[in-house]
N, C-alpha and C. Protein backbone atom coordinates (compact mmCIF):
# COMPACT_ATOMS: atom_id res chain seq x y z
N UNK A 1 -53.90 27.83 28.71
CA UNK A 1 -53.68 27.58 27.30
C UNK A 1 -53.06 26.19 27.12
N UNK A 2 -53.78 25.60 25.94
CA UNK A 2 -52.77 24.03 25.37
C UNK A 2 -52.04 24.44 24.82
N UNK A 3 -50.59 23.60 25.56
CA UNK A 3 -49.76 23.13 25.03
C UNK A 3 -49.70 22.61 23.24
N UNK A 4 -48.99 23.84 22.65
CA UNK A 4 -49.17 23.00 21.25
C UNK A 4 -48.16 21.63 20.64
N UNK A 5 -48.56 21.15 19.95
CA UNK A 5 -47.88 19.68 20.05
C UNK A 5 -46.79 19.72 19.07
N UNK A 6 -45.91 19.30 19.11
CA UNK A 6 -44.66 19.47 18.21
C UNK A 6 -43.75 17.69 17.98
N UNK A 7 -42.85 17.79 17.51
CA UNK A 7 -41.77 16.52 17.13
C UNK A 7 -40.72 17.07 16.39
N UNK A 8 -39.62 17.05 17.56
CA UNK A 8 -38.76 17.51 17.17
C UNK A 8 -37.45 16.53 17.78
N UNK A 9 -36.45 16.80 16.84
CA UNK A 9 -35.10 16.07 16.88
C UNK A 9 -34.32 16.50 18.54
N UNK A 10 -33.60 16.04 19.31
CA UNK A 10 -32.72 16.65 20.35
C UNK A 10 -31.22 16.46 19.72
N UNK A 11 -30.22 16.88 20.13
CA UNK A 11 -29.16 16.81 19.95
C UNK A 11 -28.80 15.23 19.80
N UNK A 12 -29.09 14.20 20.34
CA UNK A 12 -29.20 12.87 19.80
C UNK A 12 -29.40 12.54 18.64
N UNK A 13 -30.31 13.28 17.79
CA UNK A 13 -31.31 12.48 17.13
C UNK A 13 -32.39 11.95 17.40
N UNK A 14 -32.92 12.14 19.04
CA UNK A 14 -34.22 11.40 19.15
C UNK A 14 -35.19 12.70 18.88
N UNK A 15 -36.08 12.06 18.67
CA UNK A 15 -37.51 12.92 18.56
C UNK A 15 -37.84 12.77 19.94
N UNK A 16 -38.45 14.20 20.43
CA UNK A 16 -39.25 14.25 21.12
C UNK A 16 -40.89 15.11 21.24
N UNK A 17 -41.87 14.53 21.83
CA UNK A 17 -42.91 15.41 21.29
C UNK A 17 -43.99 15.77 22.72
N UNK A 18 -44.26 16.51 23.08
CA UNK A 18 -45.14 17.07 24.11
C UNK A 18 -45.94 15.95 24.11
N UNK A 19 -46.65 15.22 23.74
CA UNK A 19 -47.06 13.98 24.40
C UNK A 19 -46.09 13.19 25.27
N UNK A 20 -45.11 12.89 24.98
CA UNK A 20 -44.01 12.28 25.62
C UNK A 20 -43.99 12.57 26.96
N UNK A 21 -44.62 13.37 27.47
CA UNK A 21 -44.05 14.15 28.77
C UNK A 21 -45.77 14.45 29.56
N UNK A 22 -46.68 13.70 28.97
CA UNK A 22 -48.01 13.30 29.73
C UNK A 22 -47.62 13.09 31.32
N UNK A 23 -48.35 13.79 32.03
CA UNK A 23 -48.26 13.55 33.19
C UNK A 23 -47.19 14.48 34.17
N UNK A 24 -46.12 14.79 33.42
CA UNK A 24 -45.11 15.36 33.72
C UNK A 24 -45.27 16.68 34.04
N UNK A 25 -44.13 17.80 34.58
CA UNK A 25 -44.20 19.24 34.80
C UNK A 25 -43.00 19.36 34.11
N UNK A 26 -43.22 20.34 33.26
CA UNK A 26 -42.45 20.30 31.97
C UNK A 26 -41.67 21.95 31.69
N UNK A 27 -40.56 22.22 31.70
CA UNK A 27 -40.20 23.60 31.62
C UNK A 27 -39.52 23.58 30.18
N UNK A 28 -40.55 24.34 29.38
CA UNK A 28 -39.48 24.67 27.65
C UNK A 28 -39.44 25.78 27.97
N UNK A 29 -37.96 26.20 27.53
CA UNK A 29 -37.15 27.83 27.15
C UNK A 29 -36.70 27.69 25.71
N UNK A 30 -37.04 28.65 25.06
CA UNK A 30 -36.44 28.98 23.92
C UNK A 30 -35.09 30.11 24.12
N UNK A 31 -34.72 30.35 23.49
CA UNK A 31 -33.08 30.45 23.13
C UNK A 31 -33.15 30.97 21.81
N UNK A 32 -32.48 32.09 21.73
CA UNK A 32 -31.80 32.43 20.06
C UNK A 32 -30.96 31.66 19.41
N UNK A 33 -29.74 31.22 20.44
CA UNK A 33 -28.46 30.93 19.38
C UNK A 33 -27.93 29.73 20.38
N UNK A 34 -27.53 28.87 19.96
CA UNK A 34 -26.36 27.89 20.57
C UNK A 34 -24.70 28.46 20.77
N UNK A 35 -24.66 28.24 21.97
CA UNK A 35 -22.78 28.74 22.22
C UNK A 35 -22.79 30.69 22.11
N UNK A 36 -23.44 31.12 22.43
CA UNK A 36 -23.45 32.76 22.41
C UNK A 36 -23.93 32.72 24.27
N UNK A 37 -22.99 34.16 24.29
CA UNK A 37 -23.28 34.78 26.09
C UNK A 37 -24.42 33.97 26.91
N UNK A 38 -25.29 34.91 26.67
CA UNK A 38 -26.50 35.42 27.00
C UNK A 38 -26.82 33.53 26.97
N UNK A 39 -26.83 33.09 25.89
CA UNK A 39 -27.50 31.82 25.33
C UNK A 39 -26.92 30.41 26.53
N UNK A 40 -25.69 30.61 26.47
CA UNK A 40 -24.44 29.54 27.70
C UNK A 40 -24.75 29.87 28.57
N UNK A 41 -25.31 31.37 29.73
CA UNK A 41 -25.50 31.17 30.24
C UNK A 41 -26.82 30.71 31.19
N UNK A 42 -28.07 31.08 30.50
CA UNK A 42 -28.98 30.25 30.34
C UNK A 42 -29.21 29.07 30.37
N UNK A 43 -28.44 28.39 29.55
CA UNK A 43 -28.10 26.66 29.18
C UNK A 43 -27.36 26.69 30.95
N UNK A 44 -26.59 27.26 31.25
CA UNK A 44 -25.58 26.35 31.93
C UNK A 44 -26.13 26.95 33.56
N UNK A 45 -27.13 27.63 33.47
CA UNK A 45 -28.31 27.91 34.72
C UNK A 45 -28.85 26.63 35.09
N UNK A 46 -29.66 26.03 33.89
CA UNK A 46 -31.02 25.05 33.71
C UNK A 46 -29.90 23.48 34.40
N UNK A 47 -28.64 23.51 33.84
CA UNK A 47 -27.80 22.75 34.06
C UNK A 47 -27.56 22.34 35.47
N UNK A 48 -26.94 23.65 35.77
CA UNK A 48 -26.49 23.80 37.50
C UNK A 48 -27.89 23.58 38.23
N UNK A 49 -28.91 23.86 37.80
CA UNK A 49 -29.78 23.52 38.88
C UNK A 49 -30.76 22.71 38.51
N UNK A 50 -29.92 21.08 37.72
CA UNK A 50 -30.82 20.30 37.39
C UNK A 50 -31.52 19.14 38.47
N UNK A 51 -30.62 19.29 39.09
CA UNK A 51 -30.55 17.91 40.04
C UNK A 51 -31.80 18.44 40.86
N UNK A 52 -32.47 20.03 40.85
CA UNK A 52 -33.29 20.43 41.91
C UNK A 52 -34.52 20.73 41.11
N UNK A 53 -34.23 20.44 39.89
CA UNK A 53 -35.63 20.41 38.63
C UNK A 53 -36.00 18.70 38.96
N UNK A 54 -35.07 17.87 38.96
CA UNK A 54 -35.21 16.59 39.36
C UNK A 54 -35.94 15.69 39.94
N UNK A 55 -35.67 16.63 41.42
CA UNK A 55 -36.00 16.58 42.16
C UNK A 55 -37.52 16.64 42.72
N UNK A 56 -37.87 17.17 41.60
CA UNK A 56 -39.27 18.07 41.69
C UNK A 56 -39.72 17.28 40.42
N UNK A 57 -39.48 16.44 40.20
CA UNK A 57 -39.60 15.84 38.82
C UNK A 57 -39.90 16.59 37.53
N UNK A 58 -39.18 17.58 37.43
CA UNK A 58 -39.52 18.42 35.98
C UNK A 58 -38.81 18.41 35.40
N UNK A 59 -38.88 18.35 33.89
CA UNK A 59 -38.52 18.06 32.87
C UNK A 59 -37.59 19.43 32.24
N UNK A 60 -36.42 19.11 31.74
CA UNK A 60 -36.27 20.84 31.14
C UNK A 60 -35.89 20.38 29.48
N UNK A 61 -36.35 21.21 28.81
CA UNK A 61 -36.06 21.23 27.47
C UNK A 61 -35.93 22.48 26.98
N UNK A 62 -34.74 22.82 25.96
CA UNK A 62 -34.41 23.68 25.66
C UNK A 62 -34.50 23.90 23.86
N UNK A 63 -35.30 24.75 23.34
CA UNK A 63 -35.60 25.02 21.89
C UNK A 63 -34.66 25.96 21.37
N UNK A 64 -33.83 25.66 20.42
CA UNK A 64 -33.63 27.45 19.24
C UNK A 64 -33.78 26.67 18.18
N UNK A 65 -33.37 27.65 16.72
CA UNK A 65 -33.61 26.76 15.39
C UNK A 65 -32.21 26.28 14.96
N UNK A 66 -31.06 26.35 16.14
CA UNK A 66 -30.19 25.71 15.28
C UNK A 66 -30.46 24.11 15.40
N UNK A 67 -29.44 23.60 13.89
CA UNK A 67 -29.28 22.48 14.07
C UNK A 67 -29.13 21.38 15.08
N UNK A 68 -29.34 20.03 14.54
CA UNK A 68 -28.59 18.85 15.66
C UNK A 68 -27.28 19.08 15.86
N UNK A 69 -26.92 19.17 14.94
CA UNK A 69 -25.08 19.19 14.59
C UNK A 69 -24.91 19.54 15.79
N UNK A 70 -25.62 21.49 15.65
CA UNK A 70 -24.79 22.19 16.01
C UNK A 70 -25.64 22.38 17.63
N UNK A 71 -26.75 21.43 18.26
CA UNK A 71 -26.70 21.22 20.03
C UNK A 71 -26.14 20.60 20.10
N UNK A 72 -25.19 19.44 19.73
CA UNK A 72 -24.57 17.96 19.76
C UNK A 72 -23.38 19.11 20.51
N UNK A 73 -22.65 19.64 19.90
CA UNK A 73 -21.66 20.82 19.83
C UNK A 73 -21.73 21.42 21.21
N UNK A 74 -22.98 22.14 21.08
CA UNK A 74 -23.48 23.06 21.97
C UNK A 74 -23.43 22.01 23.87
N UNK A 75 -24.11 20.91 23.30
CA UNK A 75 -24.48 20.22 24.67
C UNK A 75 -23.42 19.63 25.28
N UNK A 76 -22.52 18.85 24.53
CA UNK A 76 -20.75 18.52 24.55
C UNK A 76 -20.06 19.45 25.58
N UNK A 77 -20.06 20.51 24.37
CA UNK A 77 -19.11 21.21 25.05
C UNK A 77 -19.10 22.06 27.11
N UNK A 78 -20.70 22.12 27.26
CA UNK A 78 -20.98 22.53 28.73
C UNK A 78 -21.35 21.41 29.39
N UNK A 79 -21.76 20.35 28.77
CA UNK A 79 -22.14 19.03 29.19
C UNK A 79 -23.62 19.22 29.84
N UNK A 80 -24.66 19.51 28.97
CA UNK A 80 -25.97 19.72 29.04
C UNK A 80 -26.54 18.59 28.91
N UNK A 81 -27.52 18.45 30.52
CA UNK A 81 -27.51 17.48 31.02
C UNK A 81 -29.20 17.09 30.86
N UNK A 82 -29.84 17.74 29.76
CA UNK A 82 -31.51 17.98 29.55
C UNK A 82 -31.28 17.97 27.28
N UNK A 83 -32.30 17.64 27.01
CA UNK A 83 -32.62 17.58 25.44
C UNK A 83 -32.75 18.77 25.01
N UNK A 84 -31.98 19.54 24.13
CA UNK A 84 -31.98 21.06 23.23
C UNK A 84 -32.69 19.74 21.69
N UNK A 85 -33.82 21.02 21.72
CA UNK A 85 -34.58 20.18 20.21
C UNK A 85 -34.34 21.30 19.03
N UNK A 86 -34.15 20.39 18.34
CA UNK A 86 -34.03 21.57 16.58
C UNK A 86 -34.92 21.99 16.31
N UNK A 87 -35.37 23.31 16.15
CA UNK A 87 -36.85 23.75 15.43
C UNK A 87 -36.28 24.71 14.36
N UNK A 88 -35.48 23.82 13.47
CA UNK A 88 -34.82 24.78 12.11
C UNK A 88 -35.87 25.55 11.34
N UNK A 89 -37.11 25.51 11.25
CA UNK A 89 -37.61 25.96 10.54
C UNK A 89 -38.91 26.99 11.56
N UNK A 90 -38.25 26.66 12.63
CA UNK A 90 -38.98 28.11 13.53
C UNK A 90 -40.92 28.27 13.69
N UNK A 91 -41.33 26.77 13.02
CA UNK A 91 -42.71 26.59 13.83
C UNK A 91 -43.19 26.25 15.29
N UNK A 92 -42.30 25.25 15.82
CA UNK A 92 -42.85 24.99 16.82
C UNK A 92 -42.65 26.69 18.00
N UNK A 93 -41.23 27.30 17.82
CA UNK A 93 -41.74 28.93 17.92
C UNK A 93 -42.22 29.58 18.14
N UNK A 94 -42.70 29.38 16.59
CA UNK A 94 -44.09 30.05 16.34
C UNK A 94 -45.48 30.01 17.02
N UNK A 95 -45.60 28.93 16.84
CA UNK A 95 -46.69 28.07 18.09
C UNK A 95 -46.64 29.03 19.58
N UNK A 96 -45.90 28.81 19.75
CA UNK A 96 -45.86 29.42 21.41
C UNK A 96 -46.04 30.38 21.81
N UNK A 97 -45.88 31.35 20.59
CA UNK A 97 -45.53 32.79 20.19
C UNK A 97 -43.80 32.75 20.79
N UNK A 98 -43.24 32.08 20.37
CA UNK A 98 -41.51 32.97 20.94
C UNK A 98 -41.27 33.03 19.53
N UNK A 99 -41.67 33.63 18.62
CA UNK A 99 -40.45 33.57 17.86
C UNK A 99 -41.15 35.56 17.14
N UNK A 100 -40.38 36.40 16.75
CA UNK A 100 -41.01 38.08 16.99
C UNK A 100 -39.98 38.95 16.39
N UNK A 101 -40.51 40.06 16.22
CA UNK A 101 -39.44 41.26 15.87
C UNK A 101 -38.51 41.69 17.27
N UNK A 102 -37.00 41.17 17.04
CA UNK A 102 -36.44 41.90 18.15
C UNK A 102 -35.23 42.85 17.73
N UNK A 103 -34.68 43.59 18.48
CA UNK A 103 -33.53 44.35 17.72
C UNK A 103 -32.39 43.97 18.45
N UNK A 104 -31.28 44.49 17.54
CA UNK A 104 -29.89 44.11 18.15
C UNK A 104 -29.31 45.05 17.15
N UNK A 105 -28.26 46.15 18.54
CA UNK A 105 -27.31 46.91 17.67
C UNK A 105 -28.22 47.87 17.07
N UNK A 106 -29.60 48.47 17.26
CA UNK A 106 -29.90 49.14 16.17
C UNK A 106 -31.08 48.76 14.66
N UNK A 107 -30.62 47.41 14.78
CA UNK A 107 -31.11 46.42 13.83
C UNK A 107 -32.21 46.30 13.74
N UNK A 108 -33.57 46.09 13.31
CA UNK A 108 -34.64 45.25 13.61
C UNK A 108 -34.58 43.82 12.96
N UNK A 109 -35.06 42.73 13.47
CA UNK A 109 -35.20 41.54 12.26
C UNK A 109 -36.13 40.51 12.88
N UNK A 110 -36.13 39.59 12.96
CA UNK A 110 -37.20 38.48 13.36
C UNK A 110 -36.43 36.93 13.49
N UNK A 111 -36.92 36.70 15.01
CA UNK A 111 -35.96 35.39 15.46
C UNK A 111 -36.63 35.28 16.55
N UNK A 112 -35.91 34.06 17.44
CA UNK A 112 -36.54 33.17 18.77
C UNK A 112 -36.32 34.29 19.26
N UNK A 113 -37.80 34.55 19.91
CA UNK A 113 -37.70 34.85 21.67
C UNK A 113 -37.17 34.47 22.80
N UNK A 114 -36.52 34.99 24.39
CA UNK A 114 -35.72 34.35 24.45
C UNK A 114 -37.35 34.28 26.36
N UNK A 115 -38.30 33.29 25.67
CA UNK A 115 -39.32 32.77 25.98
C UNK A 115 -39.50 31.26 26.82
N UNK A 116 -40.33 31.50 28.15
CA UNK A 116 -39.60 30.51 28.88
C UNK A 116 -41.20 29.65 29.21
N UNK A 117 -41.70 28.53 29.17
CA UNK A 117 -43.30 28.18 29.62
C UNK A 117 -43.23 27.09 30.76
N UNK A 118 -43.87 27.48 31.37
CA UNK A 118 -43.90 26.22 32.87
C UNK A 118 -45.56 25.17 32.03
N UNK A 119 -44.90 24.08 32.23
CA UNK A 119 -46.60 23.33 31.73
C UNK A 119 -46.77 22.35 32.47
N UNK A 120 -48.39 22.20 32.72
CA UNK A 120 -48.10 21.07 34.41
C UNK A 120 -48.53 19.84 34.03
N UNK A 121 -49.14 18.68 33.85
CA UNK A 121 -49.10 17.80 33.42
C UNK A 121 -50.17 17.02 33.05
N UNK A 122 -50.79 18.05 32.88
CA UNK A 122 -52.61 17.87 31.94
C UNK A 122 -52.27 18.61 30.49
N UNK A 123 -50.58 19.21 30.48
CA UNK A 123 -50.65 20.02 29.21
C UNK A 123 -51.03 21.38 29.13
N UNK A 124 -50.75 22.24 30.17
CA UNK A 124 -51.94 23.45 30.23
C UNK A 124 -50.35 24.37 30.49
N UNK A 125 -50.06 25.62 29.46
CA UNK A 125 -49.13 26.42 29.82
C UNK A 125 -49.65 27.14 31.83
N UNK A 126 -49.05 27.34 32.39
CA UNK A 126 -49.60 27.47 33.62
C UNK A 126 -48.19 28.77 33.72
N UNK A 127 -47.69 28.70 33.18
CA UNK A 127 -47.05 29.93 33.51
C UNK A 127 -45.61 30.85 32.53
N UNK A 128 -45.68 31.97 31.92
CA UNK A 128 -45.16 32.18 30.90
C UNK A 128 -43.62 33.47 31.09
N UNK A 129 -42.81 33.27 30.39
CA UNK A 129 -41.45 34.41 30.97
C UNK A 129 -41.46 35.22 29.51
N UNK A 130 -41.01 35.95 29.34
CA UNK A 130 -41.15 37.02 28.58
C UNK A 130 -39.93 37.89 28.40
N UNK A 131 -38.49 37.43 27.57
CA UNK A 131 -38.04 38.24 27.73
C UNK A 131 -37.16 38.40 28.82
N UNK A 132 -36.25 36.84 29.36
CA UNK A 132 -35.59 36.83 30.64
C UNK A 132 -34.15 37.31 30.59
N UNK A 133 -33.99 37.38 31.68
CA UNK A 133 -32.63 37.36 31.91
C UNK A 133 -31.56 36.14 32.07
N UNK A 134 -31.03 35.52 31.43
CA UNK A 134 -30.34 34.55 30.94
C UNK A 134 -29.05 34.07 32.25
N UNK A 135 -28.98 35.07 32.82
CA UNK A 135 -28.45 35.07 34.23
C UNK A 135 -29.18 34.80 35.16
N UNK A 136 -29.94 34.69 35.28
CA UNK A 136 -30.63 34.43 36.51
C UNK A 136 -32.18 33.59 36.44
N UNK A 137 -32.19 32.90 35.38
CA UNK A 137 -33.66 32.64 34.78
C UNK A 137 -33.98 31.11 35.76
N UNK A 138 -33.12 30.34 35.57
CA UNK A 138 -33.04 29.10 36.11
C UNK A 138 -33.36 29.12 37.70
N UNK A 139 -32.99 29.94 38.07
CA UNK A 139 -33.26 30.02 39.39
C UNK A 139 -34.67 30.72 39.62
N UNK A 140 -34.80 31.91 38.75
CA UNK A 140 -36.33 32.45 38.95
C UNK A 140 -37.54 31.23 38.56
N UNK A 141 -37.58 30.40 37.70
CA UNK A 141 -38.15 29.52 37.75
C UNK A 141 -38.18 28.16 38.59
N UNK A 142 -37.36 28.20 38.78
CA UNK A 142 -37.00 27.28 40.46
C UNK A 142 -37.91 27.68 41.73
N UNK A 143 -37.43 28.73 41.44
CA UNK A 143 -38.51 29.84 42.80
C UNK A 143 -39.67 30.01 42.86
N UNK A 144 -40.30 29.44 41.57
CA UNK A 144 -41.74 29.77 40.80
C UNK A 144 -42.24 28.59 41.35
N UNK A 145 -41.72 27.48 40.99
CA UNK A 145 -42.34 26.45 40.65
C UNK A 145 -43.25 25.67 41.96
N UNK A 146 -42.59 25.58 43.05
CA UNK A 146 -43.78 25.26 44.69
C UNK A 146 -44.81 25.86 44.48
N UNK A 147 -45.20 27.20 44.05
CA UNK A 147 -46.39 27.98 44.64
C UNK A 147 -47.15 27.40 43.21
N UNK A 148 -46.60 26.46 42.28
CA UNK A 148 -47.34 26.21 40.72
C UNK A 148 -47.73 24.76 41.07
N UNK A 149 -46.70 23.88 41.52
CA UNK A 149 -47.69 22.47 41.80
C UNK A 149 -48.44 22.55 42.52
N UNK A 150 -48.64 23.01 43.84
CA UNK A 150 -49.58 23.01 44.71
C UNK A 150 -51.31 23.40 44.33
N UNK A 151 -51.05 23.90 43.66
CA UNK A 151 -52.13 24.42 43.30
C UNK A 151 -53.09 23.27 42.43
């Protein structure tokens, strides 16, 4: 599947857009919330094992719909060392399919998936998470990723 194309703000202020990253091996995770459990520790997975995404030259970018403000905040405070982009209005999301009915507490309602895509550098999703575990995700995609370039 293509990669759908987006432009979106990072906690900087820069735009960034899936063209940008031509050529590249590219890991987007979406995220519900900035600064929540589940959410920090996710962020601070992709973090700890950046130098070995690096290494491998892949890219990590991290999506929810909050604000710049509030990744500026978010990235500060753990010292996130990769671009969190704003998708306030929950299309680019949409696009990917992460964004769905999930529940909490009982609840039903509709928000980011917590949706992870490996893309190799023709643009082609090459490999999709569903629903991770926020503890341990960074590393399961770490583990993924040899048996995905080679190919």
């Amino acid at each position: 599947m293509k990669t759908p194309s987006f432009f979106l703000p990072d906690q900087d202020g820069k735009t960034h857009s899936m063209s940008d990253y031509r050529g590249k091996w590219v890991v987007v995770y979406f995220y519900p919330k900035d600064d929540t459990p589940g959410c920090t520790k996710e962020a601070c997975g992709f973090r700890d094992f950046g130098a070995d995404f690096a290494k491998r030259g892949v890219v990590i970018l991290g999506i929810s719909k909050d604000s710049v403000e509030s990744h500026k905040k978010f990235a500060d405070k753990y010292k996130l060392t990769f671009p969190l982009l704003a998708d306030v209005d929950h299309k680019v999301a949409e696009s990917f399919g992460a964004w769905g009915v999930k529940k909490f507490m009982g609840r039903e309602f509709t928000g980011v998936l917590r949706n992870t895509y490996i893309i190799n550098p023709t643009g082609e999703i090459v490999k999709m998470y569903e629903g991770v575990n926020p503890l341990v995700h960074a590393k399961e995609v770490l583990a993924d990723l040899p048996g995905l370039m080679s190919v």
